[in-house]
Protein backbone atom coordinates (compact mmCIF):
# COMPACT_ATOMS: atom_id res chain seq x y z
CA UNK A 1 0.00 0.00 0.00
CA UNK A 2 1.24 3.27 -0.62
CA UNK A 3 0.98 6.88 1.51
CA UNK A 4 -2.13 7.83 -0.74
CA UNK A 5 -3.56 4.59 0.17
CA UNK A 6 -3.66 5.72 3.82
CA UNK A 7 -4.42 9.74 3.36
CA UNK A 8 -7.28 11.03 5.22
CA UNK A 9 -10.56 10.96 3.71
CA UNK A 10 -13.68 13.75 4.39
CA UNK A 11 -16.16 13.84 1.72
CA UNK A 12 -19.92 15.09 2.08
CA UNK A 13 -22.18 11.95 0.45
CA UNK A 14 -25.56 13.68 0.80
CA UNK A 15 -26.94 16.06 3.09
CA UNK A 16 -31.22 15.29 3.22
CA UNK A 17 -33.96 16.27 5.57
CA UNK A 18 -35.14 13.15 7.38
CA UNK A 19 -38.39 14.21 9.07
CA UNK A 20 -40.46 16.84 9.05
CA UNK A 21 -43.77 18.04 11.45
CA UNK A 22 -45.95 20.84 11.06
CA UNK A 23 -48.87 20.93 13.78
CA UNK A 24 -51.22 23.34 14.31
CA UNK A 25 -53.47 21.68 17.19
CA UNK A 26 -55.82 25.09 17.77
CA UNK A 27 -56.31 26.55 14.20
CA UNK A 28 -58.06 28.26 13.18
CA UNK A 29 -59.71 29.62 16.53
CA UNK A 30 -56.05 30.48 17.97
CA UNK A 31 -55.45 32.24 15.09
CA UNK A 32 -57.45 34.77 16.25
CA UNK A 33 -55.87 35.96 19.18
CA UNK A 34 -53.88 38.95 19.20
CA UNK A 35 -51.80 37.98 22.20
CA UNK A 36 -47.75 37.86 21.85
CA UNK A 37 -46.61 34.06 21.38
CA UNK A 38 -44.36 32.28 23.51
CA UNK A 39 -41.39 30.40 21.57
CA UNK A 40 -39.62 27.35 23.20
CA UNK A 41 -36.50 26.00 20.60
CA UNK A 42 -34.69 22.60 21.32
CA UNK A 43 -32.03 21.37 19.64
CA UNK A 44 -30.26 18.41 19.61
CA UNK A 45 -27.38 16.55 17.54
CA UNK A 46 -26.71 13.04 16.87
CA UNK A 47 -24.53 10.93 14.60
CA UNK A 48 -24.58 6.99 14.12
CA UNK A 49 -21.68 4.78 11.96
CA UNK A 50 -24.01 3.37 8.45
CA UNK A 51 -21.01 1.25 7.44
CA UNK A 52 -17.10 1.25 7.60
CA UNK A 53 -15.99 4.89 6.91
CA UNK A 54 -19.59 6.31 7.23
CA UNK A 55 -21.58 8.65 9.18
CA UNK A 56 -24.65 10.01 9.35
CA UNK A 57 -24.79 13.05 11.42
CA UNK A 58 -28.36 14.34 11.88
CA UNK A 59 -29.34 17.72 13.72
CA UNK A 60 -32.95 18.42 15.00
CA UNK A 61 -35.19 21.42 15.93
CA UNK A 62 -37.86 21.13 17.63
CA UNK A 63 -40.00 24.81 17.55
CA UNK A 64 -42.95 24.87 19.87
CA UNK A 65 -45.04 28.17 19.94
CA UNK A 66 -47.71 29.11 22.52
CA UNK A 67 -50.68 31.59 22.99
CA UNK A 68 -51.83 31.36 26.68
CA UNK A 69 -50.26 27.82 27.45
CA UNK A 70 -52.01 26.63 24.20
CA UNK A 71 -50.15 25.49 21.42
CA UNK A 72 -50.05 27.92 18.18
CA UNK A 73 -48.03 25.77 16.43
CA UNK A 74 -44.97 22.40 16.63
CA UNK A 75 -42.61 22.37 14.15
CA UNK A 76 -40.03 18.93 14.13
CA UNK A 77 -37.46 18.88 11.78
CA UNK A 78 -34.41 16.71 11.40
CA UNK A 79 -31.68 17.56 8.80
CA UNK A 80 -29.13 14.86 8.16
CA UNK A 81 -25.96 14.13 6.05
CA UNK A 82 -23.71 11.20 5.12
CA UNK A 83 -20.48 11.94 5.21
CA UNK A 84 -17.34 9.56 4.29
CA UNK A 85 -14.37 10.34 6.90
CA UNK A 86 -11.41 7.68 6.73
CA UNK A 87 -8.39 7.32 8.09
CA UNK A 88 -8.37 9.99 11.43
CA UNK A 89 -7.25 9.05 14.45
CA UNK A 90 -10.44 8.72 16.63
CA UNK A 91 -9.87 11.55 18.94
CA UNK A 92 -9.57 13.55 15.23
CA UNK A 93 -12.45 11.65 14.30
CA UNK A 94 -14.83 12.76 17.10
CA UNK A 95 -14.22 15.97 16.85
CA UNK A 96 -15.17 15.99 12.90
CA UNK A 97 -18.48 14.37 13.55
CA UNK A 98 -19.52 16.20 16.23
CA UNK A 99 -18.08 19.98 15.21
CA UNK A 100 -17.51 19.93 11.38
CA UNK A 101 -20.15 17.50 10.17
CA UNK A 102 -22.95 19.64 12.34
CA UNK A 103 -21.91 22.79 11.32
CA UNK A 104 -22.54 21.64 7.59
CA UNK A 105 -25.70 20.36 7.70
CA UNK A 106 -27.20 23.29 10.28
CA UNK A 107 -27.43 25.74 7.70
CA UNK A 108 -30.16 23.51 6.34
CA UNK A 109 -32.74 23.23 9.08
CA UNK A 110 -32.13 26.72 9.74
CA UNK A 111 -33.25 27.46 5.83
CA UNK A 112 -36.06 24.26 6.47
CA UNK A 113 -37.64 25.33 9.73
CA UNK A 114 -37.61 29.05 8.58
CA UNK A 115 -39.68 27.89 5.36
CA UNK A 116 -42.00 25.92 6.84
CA UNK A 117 -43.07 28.60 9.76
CA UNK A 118 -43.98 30.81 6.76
CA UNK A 119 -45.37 28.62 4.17
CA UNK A 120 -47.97 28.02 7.71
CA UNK A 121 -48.47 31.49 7.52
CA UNK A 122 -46.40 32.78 10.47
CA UNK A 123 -43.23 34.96 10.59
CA UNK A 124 -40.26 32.75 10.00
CA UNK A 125 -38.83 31.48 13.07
CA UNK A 126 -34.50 32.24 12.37
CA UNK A 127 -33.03 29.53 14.41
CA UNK A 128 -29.36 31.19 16.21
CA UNK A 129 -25.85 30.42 15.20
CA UNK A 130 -24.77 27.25 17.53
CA UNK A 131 -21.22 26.60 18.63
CA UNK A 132 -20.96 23.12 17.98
CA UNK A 133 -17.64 22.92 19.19
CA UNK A 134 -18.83 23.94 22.90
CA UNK A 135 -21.43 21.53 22.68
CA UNK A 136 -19.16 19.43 21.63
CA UNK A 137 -16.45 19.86 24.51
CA UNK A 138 -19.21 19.90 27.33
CA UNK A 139 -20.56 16.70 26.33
CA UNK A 140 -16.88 15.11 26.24
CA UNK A 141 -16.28 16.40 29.88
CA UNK A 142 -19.93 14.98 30.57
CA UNK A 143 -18.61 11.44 29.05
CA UNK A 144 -14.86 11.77 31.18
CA UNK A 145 -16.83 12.64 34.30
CA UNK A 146 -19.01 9.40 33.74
CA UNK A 147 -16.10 7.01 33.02
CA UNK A 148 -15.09 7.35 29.36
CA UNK A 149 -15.67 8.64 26.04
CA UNK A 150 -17.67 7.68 23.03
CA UNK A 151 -18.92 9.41 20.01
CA UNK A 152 -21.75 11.49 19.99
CA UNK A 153 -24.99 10.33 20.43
CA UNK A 154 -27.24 13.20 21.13
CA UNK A 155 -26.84 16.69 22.94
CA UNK A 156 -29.54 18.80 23.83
């Protein structure tokens, strides 16, 4: 085998959205009401090995907006990408999973989640920047303080 043979390897395969939920529980009565909504935004982050030298790397939004502890509207959406990434070191590896490979595909359910809100007929909802890489280092500190590492799962 030569050098190229064992040169590190980071391609995008596909970036997709994987699910998407629109719910508007109260329309069109809610619709109605002039008071200012409420908006609660989770996010979370996960990745999963497909096969040898593959990822998929999938970050979610969850939007829920409320009028008076009723629900205006739930949006769920989950943005994902394969990515190829060969021959790191695993410490290299983690990082590029759970930093780079998030930061890619974000920009997507930030365009998704924005769409949908209007195409509902609300104001888009502009999810913030994230700092993957903090979320990144608190959950490894969270892993070392339980006994040992492992690659990302999910973050919240």
């Amino acid at each position: 085998m030569s050098d190229a043979d064992n040169s590190p390897v980071f391609q995008i395969q596909r970036i997709y959205l994987k699910d998407l939920s629109l719910e508007q529980p109260n329309s069109p009565q809610i619709l109605l009401e002039q008071a200012q909504p409420q908006v609660d935004i989770n996010l979370g982050m996960s990745a999963e090995p497909v096969a040898e030298g593959l990822f998929e790397v999938c970050v979610s939004a969850t939007v829920t907006t409320k009028v008076a502890e009723r629900t205006l509207f739930l949006v769920e959406a989950k943005q994902a990408g394969i990515f190829e990434i060969r021959n790191l070191p695993d410490d290299q590896l983690q990082g590029v999973i759970g930093i780079v490979c998030p930061q890619m595909v974000y920009p997507y359910l930030r365009a998704i989640v924005s769409d949908v809100c209007t195409r509902a007929g609300f104001p888009p909802i502009l999810l913030t920047e994230v700092n993957f890489q903090a979320m990144f280092e608190a959950q490894q500190q969270s892993a070392q303080a339980d006994g040992g590492t492992r690659i990302i799962t999910s973050a919240n």
